[in-house]
Each structure stands twice: as C-alpha cells, then as structure tokens.
PDB file of N, CA and C in Angstrom:
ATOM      1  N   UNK A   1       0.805  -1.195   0.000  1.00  0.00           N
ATOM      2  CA  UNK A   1       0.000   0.000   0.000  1.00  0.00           C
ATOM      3  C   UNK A   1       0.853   1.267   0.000  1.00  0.00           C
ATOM      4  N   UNK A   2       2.005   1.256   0.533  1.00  0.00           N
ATOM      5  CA  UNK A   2       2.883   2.268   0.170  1.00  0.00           C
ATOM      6  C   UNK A   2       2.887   2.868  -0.756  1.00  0.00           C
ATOM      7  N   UNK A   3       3.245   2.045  -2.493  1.00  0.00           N
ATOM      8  CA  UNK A   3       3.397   2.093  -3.371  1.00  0.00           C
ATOM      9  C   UNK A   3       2.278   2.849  -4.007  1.00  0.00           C
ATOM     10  N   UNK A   4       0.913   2.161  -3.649  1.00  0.00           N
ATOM     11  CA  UNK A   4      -0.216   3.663  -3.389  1.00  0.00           C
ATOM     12  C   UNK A   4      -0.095   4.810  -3.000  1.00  0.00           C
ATOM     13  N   UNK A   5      -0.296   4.513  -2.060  1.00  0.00           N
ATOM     14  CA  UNK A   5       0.061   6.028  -0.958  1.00  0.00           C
ATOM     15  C   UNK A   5       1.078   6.799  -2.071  1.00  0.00           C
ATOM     16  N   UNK A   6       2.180   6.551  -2.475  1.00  0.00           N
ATOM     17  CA  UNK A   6       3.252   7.474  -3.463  1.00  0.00           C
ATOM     18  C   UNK A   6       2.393   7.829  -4.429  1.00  0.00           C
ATOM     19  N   UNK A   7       1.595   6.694  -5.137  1.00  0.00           N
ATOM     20  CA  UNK A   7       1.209   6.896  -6.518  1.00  0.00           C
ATOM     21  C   UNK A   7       0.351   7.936  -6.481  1.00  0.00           C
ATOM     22  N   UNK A   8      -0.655   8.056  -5.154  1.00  0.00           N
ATOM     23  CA  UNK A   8      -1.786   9.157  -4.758  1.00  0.00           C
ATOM     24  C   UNK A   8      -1.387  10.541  -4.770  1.00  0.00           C
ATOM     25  N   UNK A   9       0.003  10.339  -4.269  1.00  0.00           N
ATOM     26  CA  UNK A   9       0.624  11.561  -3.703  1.00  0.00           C
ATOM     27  C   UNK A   9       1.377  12.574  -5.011  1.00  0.00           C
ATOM     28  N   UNK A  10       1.234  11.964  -6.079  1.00  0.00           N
ATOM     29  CA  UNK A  10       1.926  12.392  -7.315  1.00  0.00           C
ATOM     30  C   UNK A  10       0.290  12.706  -7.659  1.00  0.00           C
ATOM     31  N   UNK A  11      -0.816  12.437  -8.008  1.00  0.00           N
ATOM     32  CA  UNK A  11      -1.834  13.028  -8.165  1.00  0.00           C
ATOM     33  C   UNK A  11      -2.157  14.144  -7.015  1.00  0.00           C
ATOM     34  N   UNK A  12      -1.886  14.251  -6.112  1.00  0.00           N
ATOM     35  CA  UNK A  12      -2.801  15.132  -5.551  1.00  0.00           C
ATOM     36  C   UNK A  12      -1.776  16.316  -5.229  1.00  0.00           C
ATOM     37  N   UNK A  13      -0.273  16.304  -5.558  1.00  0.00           N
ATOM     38  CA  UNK A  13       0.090  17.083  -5.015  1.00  0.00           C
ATOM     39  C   UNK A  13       1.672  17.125  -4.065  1.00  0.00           C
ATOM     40  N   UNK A  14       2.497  17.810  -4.014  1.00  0.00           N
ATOM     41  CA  UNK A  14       3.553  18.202  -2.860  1.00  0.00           C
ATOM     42  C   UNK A  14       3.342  18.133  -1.627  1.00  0.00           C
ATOM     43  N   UNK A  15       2.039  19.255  -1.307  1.00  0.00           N
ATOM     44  CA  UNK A  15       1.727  19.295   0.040  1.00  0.00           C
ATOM     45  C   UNK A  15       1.231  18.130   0.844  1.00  0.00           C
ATOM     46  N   UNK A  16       1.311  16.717   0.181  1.00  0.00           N
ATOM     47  CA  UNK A  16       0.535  15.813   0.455  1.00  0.00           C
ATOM     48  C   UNK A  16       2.212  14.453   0.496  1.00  0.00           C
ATOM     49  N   UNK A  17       2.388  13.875   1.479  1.00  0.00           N
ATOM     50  CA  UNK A  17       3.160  13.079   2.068  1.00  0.00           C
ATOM     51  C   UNK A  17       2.650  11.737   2.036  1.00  0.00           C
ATOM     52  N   UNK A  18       3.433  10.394   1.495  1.00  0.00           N
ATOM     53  CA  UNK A  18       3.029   9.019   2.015  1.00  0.00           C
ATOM     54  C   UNK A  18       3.899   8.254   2.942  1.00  0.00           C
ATOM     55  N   UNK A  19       3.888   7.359   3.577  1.00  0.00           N
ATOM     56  CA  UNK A  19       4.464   6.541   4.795  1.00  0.00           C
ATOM     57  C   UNK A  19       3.963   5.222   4.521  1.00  0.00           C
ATOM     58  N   UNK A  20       4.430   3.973   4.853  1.00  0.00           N
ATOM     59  CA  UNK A  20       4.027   2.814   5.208  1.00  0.00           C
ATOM     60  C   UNK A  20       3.139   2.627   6.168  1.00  0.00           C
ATOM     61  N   UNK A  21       2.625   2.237   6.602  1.00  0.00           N
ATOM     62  CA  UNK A  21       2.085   1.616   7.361  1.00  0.00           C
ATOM     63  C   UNK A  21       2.412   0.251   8.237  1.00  0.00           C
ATOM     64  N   UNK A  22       2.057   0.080  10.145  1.00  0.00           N
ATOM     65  CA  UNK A  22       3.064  -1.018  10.124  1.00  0.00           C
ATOM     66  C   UNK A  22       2.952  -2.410   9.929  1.00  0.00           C
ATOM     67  N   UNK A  23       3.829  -2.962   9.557  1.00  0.00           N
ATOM     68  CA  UNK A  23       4.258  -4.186   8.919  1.00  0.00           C
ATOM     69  C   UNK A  23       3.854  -3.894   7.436  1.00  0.00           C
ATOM     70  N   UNK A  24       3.965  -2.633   6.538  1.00  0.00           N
ATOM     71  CA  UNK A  24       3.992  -2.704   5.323  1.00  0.00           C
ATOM     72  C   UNK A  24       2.354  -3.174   4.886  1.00  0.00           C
ATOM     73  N   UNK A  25       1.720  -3.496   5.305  1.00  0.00           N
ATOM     74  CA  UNK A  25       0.159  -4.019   4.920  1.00  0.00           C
ATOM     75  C   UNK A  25      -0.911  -2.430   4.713  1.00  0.00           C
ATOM     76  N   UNK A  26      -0.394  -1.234   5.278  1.00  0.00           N
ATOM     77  CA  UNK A  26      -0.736  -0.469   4.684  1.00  0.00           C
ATOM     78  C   UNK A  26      -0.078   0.766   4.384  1.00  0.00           C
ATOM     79  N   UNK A  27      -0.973   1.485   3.368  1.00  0.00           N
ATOM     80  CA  UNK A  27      -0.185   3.475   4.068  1.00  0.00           C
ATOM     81  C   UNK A  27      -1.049   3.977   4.119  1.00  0.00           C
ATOM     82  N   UNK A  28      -0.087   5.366   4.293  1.00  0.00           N
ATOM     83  CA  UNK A  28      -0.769   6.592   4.582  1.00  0.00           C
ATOM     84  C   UNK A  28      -0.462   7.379   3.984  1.00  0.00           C
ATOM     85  N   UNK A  29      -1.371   8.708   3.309  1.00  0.00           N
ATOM     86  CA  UNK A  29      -1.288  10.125   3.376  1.00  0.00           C
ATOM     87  C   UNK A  29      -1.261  10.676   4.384  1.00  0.00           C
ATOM     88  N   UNK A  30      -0.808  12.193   4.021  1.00  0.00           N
ATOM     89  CA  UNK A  30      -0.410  13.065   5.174  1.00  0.00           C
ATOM     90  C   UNK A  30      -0.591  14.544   4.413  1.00  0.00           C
ATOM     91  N   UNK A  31      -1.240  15.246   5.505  1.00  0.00           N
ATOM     92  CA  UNK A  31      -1.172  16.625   5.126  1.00  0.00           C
ATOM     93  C   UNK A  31      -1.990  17.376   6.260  1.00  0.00           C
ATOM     94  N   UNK A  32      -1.375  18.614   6.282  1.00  0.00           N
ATOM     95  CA  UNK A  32      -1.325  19.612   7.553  1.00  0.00           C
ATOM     96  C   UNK A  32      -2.837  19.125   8.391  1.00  0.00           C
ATOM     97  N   UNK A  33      -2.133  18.240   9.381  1.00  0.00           N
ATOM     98  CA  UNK A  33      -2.289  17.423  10.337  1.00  0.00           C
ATOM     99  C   UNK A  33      -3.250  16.745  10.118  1.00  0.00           C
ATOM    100  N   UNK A  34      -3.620  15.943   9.001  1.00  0.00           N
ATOM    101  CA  UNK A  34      -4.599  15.300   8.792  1.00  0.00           C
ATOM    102  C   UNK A  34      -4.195  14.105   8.085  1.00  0.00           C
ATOM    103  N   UNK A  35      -4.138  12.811   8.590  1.00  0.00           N
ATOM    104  CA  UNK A  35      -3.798  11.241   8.097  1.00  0.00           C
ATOM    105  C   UNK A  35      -4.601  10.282   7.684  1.00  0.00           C
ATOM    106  N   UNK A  36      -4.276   9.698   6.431  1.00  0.00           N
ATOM    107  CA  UNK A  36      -5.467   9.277   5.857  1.00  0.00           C
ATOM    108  C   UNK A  36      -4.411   7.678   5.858  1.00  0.00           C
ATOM    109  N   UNK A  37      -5.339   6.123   6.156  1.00  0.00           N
ATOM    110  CA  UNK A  37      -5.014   5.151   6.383  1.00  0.00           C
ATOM    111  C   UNK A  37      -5.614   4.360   4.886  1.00  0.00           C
ATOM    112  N   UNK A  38      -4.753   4.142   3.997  1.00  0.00           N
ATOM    113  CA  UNK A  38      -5.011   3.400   3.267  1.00  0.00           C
ATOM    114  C   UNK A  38      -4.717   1.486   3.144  1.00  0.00           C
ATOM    115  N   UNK A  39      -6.150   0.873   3.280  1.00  0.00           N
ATOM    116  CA  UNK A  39      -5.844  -0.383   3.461  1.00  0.00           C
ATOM    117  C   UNK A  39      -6.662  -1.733   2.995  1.00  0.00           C
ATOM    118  N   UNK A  40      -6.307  -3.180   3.356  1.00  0.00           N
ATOM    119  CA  UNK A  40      -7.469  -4.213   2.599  1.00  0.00           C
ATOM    120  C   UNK A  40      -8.449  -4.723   3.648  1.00  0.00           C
ATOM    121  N   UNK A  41      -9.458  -4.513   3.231  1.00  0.00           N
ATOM    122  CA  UNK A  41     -10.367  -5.057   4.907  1.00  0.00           C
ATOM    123  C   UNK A  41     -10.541  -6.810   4.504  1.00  0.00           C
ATOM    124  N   UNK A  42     -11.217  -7.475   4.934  1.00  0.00           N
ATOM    125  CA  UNK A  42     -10.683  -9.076   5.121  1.00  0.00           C
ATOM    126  C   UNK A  42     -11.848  -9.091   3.734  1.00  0.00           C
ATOM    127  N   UNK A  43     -12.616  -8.595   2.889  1.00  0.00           N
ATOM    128  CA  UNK A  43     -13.330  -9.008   2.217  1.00  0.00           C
ATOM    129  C   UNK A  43     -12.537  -8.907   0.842  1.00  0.00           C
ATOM    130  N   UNK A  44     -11.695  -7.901   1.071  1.00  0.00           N
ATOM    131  CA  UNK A  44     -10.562  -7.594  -0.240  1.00  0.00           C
ATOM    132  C   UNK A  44     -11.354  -6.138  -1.000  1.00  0.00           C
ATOM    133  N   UNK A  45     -11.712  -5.269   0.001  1.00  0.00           N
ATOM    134  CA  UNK A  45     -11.722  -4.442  -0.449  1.00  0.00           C
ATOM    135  C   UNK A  45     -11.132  -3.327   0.025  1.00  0.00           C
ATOM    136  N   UNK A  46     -10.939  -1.767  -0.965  1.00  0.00           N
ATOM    137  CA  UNK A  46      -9.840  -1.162  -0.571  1.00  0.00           C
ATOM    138  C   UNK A  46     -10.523   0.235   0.225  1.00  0.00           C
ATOM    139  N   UNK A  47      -9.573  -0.218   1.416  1.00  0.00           N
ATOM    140  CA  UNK A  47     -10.181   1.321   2.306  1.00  0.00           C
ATOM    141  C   UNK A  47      -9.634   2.742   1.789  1.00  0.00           C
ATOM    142  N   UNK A  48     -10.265   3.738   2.930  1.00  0.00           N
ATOM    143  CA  UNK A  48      -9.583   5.003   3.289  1.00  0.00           C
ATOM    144  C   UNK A  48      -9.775   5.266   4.468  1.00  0.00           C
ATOM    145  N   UNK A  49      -9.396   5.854   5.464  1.00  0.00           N
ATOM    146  CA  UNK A  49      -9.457   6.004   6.305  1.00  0.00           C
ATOM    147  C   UNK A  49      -9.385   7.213   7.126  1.00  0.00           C
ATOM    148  N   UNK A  50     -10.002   8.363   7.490  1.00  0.00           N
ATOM    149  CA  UNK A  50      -9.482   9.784   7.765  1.00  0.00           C
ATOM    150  C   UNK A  50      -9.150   9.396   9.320  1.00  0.00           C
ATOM    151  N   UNK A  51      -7.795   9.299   9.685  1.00  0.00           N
ATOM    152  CA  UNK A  51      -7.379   8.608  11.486  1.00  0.00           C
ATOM    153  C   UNK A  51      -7.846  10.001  12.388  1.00  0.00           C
ATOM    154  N   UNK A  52      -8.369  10.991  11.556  1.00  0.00           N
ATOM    155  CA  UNK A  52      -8.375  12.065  12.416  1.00  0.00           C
ATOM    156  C   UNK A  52      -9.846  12.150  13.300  1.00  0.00           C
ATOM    157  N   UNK A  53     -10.749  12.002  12.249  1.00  0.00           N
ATOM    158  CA  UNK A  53     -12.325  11.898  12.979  1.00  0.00           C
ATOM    159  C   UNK A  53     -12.653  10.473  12.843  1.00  0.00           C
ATOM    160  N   UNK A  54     -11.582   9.390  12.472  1.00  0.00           N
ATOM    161  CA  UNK A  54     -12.196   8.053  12.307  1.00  0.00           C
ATOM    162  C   UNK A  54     -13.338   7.430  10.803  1.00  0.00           C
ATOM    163  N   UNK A  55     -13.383   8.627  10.178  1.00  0.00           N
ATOM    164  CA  UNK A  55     -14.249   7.959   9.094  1.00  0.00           C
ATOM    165  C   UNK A  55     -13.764   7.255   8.404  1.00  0.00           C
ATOM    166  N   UNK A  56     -14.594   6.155   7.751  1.00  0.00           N
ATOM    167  CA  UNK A  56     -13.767   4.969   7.077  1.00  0.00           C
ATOM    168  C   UNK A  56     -14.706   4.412   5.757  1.00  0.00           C
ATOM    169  N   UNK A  57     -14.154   4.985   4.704  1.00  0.00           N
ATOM    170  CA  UNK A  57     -14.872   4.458   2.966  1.00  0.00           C
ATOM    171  C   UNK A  57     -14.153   3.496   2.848  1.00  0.00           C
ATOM    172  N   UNK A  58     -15.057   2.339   1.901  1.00  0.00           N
ATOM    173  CA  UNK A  58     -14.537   1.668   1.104  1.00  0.00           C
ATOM    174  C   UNK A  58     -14.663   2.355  -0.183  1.00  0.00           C
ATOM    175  N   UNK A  59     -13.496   2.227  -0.980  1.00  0.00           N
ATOM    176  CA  UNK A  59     -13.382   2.908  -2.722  1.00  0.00           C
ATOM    177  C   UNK A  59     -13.917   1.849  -3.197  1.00  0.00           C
ATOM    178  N   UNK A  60     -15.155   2.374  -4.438  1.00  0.00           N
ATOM    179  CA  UNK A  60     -16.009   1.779  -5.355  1.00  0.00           C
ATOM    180  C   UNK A  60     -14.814   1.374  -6.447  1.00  0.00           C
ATOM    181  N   UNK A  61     -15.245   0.057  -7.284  1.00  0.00           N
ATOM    182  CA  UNK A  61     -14.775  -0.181  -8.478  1.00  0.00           C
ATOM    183  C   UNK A  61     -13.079  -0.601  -8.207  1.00  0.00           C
ATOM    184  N   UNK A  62     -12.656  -0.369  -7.009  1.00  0.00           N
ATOM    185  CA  UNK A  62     -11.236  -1.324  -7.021  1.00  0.00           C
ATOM    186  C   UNK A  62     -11.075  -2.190  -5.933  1.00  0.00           C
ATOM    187  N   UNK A  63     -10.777  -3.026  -5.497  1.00  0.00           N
ATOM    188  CA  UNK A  63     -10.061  -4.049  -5.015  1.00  0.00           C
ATOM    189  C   UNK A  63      -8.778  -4.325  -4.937  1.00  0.00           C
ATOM    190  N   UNK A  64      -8.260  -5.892  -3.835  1.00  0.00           N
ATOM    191  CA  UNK A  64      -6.696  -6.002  -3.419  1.00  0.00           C
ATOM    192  C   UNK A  64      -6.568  -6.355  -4.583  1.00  0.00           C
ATOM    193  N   UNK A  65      -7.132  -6.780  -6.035  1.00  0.00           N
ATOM    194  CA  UNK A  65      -6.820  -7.031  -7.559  1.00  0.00           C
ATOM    195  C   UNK A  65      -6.334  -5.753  -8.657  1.00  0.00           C
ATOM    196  N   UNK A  66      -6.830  -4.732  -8.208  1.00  0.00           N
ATOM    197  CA  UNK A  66      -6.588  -3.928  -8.805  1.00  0.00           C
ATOM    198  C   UNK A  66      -5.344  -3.449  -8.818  1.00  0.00           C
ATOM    199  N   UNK A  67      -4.623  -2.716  -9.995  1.00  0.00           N
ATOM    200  CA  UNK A  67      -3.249  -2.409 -10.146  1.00  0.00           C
ATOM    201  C   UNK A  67      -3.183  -1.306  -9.129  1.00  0.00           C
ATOM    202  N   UNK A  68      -2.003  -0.884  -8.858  1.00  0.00           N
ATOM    203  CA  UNK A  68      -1.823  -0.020  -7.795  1.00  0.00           C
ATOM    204  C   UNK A  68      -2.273   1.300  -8.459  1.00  0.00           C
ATOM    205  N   UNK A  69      -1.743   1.496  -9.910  1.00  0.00           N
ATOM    206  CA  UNK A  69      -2.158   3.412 -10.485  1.00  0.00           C
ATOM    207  C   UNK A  69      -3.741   2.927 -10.359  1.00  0.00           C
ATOM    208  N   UNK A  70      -4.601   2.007 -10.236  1.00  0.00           N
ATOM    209  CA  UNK A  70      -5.866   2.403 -10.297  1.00  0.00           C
ATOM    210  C   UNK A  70      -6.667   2.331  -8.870  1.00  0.00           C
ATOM    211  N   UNK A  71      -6.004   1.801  -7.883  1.00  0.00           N
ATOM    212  CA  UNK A  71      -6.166   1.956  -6.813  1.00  0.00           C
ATOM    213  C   UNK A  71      -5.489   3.842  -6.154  1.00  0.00           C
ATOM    214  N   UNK A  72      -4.707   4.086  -6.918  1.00  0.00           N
ATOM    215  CA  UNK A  72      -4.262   5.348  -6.664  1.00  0.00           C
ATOM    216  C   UNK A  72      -4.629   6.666  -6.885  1.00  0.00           C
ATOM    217  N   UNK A  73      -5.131   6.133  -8.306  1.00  0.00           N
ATOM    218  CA  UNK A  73      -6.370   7.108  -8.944  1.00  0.00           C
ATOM    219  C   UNK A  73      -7.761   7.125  -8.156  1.00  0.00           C
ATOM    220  N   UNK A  74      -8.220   6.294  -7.540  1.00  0.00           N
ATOM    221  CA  UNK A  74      -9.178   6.281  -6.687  1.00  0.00           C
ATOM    222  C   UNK A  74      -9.359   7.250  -5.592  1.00  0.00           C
ATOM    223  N   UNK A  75      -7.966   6.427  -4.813  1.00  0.00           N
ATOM    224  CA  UNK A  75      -7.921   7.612  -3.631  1.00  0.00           C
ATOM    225  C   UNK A  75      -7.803   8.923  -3.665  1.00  0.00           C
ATOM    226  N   UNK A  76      -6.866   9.181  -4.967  1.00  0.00           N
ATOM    227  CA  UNK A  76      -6.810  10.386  -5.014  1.00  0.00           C
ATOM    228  C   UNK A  76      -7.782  11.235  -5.758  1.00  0.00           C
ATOM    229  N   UNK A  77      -9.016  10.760  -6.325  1.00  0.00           N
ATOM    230  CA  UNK A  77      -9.890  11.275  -6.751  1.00  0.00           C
ATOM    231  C   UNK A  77     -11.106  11.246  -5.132  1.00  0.00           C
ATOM    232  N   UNK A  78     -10.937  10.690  -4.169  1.00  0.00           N
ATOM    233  CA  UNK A  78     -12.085  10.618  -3.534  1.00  0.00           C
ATOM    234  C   UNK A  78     -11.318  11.534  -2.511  1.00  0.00           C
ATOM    235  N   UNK A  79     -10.031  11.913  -2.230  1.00  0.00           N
ATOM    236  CA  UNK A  79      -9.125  12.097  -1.138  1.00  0.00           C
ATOM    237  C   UNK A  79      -9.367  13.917  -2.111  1.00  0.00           C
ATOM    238  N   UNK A  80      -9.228  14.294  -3.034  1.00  0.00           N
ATOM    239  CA  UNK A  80      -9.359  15.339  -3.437  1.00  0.00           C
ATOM    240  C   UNK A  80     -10.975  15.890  -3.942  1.00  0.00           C
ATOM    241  N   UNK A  81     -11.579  15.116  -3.467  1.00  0.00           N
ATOM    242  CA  UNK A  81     -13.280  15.668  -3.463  1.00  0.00           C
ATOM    243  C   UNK A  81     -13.565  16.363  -2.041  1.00  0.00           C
ATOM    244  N   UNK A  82     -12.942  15.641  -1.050  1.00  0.00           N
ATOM    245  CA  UNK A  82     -12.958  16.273   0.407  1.00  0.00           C
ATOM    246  C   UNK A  82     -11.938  17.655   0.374  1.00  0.00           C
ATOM    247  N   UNK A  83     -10.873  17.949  -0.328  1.00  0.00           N
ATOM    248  CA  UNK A  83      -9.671  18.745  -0.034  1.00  0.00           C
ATOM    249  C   UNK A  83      -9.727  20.145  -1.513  1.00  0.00           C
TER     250      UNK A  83
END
C-alpha cells in the first residue's frame, strides 16, 4: 500500500506526504495534520481512512486485484473531493 500512498501523492500534489504503514500491509497520506489510512479489509476491499475523525470508505470499483495506479487514482480522486 505504500506504493499507493506514493502513486496518490503524485496526483494530488507536494503538500501531500506518504508513509508505510506497520508491517507494510498499509499506508498513509499526510497533510497539515490530517492522516489518511489506506488499506485491505478481510473481504478484499480497498479502504480510506481519515485517522483524524475516524471515518472509514470503502473505494467503489477497485479491489486487493486492482493495479496499484488504479487503486491510486481512486484515492486520489475521492481524497481530493474532500480537499
């Protein structure tokens, strides 16, 4: 999910930071103080996560199948509807 998290972060922007997550199973965005948890819930679908107020989407139309630029394009289209 890292590899997300980067790919998101080239769509949305500079001001916007990715990290691993631990043991590598997920990441994160980052931006002025607000962390977003990108990850697979046990059904194989792909979260988001805002760690700040706790809200938690699943992204429509991708899955742990999906390539990472289209899992990336996701987030960063749903991560830049809020921003």
């Amino acid at each position: 999910m890292l590899t997300v998290a980067q790919k998101a972060v080239e769509r949305l922007g500079d001001q916007w930071g990715a990290a691993a997550g631990p043991g590598g199973r997920s990441g994160h965005l980052r931006t002025n103080h607000t962390v977003f948890t990108i990850g697979v819930c046990d059904a194989g679908d792909i979260y988001l996560r805002n760690d700040v107020i706790g809200d938690v989407r699943h992204l429509p139309h991708v899955n742990a199948n999906s390539s990472p630029d289209d899992i990336a394009e996701a987030v960063a289209a749903h991560v830049g509807d809020l921003y």
